[in-house]
C-alpha atoms as a PDB file:
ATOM      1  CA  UNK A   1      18.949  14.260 -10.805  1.00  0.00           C
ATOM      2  CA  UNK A   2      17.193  11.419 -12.809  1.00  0.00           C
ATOM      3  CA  UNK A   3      14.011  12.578 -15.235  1.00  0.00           C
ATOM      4  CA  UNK A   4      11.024  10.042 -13.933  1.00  0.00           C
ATOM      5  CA  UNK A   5       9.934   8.313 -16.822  1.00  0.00           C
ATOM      6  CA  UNK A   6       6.629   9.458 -18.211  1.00  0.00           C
ATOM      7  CA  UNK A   7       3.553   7.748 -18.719  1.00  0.00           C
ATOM      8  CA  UNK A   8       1.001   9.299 -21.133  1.00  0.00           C
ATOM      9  CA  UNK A   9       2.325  12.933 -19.563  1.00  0.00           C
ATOM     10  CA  UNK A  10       2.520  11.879 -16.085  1.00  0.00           C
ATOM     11  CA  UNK A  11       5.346  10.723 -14.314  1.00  0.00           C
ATOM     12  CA  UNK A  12       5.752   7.165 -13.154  1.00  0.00           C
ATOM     13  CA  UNK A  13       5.518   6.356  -9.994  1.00  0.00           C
ATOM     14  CA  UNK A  14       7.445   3.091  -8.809  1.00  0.00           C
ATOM     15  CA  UNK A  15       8.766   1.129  -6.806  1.00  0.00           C
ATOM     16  CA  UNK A  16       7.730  -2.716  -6.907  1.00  0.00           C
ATOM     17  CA  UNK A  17       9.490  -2.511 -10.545  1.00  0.00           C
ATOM     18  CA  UNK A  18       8.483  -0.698 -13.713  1.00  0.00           C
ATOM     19  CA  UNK A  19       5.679  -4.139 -14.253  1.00  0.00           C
ATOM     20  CA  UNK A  20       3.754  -2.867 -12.179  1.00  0.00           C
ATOM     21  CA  UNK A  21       3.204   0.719 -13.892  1.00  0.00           C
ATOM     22  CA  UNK A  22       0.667   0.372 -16.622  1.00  0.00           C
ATOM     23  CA  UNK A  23      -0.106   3.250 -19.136  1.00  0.00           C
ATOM     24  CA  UNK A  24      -3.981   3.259 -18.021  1.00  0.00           C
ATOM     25  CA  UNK A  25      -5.841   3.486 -15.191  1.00  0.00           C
ATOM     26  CA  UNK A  26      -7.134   0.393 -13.432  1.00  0.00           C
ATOM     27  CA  UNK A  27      -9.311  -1.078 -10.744  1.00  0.00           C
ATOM     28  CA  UNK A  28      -8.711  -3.119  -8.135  1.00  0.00           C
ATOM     29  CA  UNK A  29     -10.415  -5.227  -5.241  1.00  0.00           C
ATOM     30  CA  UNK A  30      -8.480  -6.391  -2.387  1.00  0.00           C
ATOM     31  CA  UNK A  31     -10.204  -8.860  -0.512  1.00  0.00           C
ATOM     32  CA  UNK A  32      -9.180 -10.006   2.688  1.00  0.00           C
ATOM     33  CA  UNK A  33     -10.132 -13.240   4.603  1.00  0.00           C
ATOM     34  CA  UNK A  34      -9.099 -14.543   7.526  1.00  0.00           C
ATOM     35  CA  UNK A  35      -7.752 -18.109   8.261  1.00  0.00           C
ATOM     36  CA  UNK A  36      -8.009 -18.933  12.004  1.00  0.00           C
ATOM     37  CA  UNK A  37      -7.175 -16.449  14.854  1.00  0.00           C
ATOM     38  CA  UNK A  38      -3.568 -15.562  12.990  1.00  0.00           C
ATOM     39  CA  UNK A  39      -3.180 -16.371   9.633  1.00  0.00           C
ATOM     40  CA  UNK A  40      -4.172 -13.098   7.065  1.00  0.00           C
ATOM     41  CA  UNK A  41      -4.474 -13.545   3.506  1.00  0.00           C
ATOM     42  CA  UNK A  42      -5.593 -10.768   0.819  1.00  0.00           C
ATOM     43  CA  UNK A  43      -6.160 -11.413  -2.760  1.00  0.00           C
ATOM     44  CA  UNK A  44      -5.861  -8.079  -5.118  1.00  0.00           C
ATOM     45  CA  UNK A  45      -8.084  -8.556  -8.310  1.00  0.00           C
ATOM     46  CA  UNK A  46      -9.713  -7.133 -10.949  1.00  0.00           C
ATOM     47  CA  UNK A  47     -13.538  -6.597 -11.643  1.00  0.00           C
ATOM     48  CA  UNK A  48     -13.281  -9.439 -13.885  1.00  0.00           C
ATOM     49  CA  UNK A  49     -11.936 -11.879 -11.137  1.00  0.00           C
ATOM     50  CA  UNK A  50      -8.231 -11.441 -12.378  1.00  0.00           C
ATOM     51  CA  UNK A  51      -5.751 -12.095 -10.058  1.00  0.00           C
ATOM     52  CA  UNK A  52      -2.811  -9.885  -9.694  1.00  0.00           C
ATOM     53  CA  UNK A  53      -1.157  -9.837  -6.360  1.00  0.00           C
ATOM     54  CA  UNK A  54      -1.736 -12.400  -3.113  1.00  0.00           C
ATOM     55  CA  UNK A  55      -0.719 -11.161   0.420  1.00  0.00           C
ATOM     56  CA  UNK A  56      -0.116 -13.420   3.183  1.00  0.00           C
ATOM     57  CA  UNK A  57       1.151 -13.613   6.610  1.00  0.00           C
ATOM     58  CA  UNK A  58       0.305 -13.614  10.572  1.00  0.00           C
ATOM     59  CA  UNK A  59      -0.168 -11.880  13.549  1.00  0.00           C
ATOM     60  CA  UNK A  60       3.212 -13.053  16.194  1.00  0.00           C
ATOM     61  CA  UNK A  61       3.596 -11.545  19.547  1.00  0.00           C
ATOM     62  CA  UNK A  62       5.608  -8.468  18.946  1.00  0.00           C
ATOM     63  CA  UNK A  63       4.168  -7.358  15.252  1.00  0.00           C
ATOM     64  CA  UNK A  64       2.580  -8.347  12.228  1.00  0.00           C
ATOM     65  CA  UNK A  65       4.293  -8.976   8.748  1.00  0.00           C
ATOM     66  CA  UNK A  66       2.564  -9.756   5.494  1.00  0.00           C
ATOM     67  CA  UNK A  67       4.284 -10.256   2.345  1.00  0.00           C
ATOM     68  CA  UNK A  68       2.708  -9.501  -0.764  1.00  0.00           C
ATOM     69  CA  UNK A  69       3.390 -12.110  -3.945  1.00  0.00           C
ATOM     70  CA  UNK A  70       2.994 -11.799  -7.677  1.00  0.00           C
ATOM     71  CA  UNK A  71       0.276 -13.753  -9.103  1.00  0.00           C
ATOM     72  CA  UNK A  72       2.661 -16.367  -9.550  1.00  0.00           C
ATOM     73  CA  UNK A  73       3.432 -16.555  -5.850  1.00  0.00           C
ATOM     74  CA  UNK A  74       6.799 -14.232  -5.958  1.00  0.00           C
ATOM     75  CA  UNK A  75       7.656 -11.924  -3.259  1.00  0.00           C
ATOM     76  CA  UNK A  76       7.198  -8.259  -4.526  1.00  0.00           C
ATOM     77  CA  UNK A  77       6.781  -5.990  -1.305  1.00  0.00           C
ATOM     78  CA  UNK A  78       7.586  -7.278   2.707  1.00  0.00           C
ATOM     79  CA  UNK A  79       4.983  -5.502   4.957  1.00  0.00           C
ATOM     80  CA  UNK A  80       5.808  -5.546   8.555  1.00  0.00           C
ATOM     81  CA  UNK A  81       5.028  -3.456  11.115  1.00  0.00           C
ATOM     82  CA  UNK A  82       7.748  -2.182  13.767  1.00  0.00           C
ATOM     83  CA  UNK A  83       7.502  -4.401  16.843  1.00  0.00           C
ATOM     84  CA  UNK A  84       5.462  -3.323  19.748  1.00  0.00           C
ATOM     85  CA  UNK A  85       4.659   0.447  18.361  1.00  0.00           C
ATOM     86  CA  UNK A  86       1.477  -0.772  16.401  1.00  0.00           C
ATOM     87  CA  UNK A  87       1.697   2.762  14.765  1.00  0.00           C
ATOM     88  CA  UNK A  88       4.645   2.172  12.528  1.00  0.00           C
ATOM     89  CA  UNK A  89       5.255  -0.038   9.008  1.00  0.00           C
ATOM     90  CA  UNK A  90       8.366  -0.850   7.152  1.00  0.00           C
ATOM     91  CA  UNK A  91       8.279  -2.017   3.485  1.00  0.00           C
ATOM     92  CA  UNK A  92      11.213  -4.294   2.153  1.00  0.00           C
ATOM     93  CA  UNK A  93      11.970  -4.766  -1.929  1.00  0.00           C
ATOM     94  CA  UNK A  94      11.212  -8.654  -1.785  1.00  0.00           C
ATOM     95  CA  UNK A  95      11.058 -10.817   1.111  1.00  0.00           C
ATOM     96  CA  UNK A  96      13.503  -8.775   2.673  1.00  0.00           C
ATOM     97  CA  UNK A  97      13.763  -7.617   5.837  1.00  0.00           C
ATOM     98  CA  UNK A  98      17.066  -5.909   6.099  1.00  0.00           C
ATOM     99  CA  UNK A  99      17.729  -2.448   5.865  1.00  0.00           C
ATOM    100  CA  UNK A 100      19.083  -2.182   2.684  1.00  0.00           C
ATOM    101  CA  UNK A 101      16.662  -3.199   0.818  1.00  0.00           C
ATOM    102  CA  UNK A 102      13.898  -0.468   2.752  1.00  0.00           C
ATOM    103  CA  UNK A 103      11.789   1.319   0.586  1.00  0.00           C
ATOM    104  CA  UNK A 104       9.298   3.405   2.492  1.00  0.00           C
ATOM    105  CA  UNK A 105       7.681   3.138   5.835  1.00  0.00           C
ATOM    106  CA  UNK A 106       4.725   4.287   6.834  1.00  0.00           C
ATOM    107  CA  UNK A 107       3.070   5.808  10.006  1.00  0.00           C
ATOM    108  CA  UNK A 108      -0.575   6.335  11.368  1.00  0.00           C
ATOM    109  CA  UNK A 109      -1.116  10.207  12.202  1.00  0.00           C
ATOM    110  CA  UNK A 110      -2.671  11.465  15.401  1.00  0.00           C
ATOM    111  CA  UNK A 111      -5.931  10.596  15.957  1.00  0.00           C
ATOM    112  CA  UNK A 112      -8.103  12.319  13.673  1.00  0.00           C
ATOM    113  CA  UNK A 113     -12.428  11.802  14.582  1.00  0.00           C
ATOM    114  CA  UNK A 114     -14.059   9.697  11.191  1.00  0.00           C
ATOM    115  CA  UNK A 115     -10.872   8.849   9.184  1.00  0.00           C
ATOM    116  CA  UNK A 116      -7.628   7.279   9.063  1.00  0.00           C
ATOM    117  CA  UNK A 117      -4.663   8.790   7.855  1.00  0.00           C
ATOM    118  CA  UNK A 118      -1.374   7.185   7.198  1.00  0.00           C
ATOM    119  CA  UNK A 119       1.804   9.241   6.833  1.00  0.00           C
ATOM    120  CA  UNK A 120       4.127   7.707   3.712  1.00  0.00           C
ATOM    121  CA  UNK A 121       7.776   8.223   4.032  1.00  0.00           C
ATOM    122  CA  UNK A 122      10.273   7.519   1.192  1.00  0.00           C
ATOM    123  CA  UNK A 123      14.018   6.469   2.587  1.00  0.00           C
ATOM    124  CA  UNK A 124      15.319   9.147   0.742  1.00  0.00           C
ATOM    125  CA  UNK A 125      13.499  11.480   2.919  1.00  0.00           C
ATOM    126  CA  UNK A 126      15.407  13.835   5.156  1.00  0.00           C
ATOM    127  CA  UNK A 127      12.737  15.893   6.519  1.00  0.00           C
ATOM    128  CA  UNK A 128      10.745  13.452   8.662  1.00  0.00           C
ATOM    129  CA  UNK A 129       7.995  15.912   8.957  1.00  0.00           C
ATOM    130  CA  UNK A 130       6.714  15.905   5.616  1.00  0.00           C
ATOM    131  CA  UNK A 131       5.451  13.016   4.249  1.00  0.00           C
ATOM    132  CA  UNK A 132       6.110  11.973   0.512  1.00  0.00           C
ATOM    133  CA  UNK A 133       2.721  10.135   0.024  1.00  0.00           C
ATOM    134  CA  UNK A 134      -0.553  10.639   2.502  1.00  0.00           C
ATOM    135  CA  UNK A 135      -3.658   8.056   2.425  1.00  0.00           C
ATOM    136  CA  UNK A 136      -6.699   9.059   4.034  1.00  0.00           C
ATOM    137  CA  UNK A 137      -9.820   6.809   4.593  1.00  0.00           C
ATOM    138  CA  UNK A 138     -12.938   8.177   5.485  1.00  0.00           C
ATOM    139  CA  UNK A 139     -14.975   5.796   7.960  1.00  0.00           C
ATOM    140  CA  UNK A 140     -18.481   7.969   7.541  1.00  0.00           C
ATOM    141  CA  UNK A 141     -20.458   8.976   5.859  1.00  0.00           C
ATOM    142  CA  UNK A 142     -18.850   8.447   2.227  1.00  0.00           C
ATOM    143  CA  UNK A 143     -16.056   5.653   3.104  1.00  0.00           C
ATOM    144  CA  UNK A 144     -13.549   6.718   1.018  1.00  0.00           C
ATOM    145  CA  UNK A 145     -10.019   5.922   0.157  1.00  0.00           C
ATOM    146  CA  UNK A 146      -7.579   8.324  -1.363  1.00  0.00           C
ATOM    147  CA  UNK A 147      -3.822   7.928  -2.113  1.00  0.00           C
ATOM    148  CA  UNK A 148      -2.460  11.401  -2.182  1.00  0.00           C
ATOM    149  CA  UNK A 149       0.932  12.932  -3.226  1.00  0.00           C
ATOM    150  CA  UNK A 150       0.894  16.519  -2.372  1.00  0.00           C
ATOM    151  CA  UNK A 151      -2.528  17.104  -3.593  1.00  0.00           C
ATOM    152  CA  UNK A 152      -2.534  14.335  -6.805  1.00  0.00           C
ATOM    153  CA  UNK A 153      -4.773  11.709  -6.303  1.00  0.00           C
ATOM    154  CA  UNK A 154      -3.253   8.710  -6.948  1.00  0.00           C
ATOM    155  CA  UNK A 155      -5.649   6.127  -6.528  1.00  0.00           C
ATOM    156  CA  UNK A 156      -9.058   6.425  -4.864  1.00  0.00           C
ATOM    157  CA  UNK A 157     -12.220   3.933  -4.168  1.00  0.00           C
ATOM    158  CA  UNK A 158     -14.646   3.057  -1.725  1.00  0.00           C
ATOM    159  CA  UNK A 159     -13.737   1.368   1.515  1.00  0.00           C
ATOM    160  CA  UNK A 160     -17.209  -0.975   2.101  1.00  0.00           C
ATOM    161  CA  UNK A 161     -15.809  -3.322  -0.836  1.00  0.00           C
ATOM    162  CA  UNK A 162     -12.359  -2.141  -1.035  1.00  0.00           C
ATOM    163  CA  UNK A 163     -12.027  -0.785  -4.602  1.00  0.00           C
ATOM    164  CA  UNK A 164      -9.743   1.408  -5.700  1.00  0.00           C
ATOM    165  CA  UNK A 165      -8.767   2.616  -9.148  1.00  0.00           C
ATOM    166  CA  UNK A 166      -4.859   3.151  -9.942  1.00  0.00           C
ATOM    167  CA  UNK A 167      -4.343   6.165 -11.780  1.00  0.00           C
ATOM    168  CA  UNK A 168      -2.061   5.497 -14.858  1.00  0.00           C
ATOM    169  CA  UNK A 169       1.419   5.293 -14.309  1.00  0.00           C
ATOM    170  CA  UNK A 170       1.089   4.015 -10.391  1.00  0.00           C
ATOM    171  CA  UNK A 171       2.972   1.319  -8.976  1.00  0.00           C
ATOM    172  CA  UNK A 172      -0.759  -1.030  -8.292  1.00  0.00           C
ATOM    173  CA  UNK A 173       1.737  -2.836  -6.397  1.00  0.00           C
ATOM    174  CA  UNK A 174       2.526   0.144  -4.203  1.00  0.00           C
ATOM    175  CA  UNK A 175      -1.421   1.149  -4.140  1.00  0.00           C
ATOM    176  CA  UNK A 176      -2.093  -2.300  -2.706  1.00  0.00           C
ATOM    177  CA  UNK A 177       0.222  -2.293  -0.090  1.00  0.00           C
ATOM    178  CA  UNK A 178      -0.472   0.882   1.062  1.00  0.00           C
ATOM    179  CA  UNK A 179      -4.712  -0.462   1.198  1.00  0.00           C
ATOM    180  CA  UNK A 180      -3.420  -3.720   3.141  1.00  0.00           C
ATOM    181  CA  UNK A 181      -1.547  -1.527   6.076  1.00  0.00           C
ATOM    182  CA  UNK A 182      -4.788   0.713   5.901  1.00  0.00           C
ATOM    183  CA  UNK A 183      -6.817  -2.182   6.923  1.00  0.00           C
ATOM    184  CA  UNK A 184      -4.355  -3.117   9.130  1.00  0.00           C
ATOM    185  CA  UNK A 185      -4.222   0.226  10.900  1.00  0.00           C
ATOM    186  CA  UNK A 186      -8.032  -0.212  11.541  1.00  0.00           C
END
């Protein structure tokens, strides 16, 4: 079994590439804005207006995909939800969409009164009824956001303005497009 590699004590937690792990915590936006009645676009930035990762894509028939870029306009992460379900999301390395190249999906959770919570799934994972990663957003009165694994916070921020901070050592890559199927999901 392979040691993670450790961040300031903490193991790293990756899987857009090791880039995307920084040794301190920080804080995103992710703003989304709508182009017409189909096209989706979400900019991820920092308090100072810094751009790190663009998101794009649109709303087709049977399901919606977004793929989320580098700053430089690179596919990182392919975000798509399963066709017709509306409850389920596969994540691709890239702008992949084959199997091979899944990292994670994730699912919505019954319906729970005042919050949102999305079930994270690692491919690796045998038991499909434990989740590897859980992210809860609460619509009232606080609207939060919370990345969980087990009961680490990984990231956590409010939802009105969509910030979240990345713990160090957290894929911000993996934070943002876990936030992006969040909104989705809403």
């Amino acid at each position: 079994m392979a040691v993670p590699q450790m961040v300031y004590g903490v193991p790293m937690i990756s899987f857009a590439g090791d880039g995307f792990c920084l040794p301190y915590p920080l804080d995103l936006i992710v703003n989304r804005k709508q182009h017409g009645l189909s096209n989706i676009h979400y900019q991820v930035s920092d308090g100072k207006g810094n751009l790190y990762l663009l998101a794009d894509g649109s709303y087709t028939t049977l399901f919606r995909k977004r793929v989320l870029r580098n700053s430089a306009g690179f596919p990182i992460l392919t975000i798509r939800e399963k066709a017709i379900t509306g409850k389920k999301w596969m994540v691709h390395r890239g702008d992949s969409s084959e199997k091979s190249q899944l990292l994670f999906s994730v699912q919505r959770s019954r319906f729970q009164p005042m919050k949102t919570r999305l079930e994270v799934f690692l491919v690796g994972n045998i038991d499909k009824d434990i989740s590897n990663f859980t992210v809860v957003g609460s619509n009232y009165p606080s609207q939060y956001i919370r990345v969980y694994k087990g009961d680490t916070i990984l990231a956590e921020g409010k939802k009105e303005s969509f910030r979240v901070s990345v713990h160090s050592g957290v894929d911000y890559a993996f934070i943002a497009a876990l936030i992006i199927i969040l909104v989705e999901c809403e």
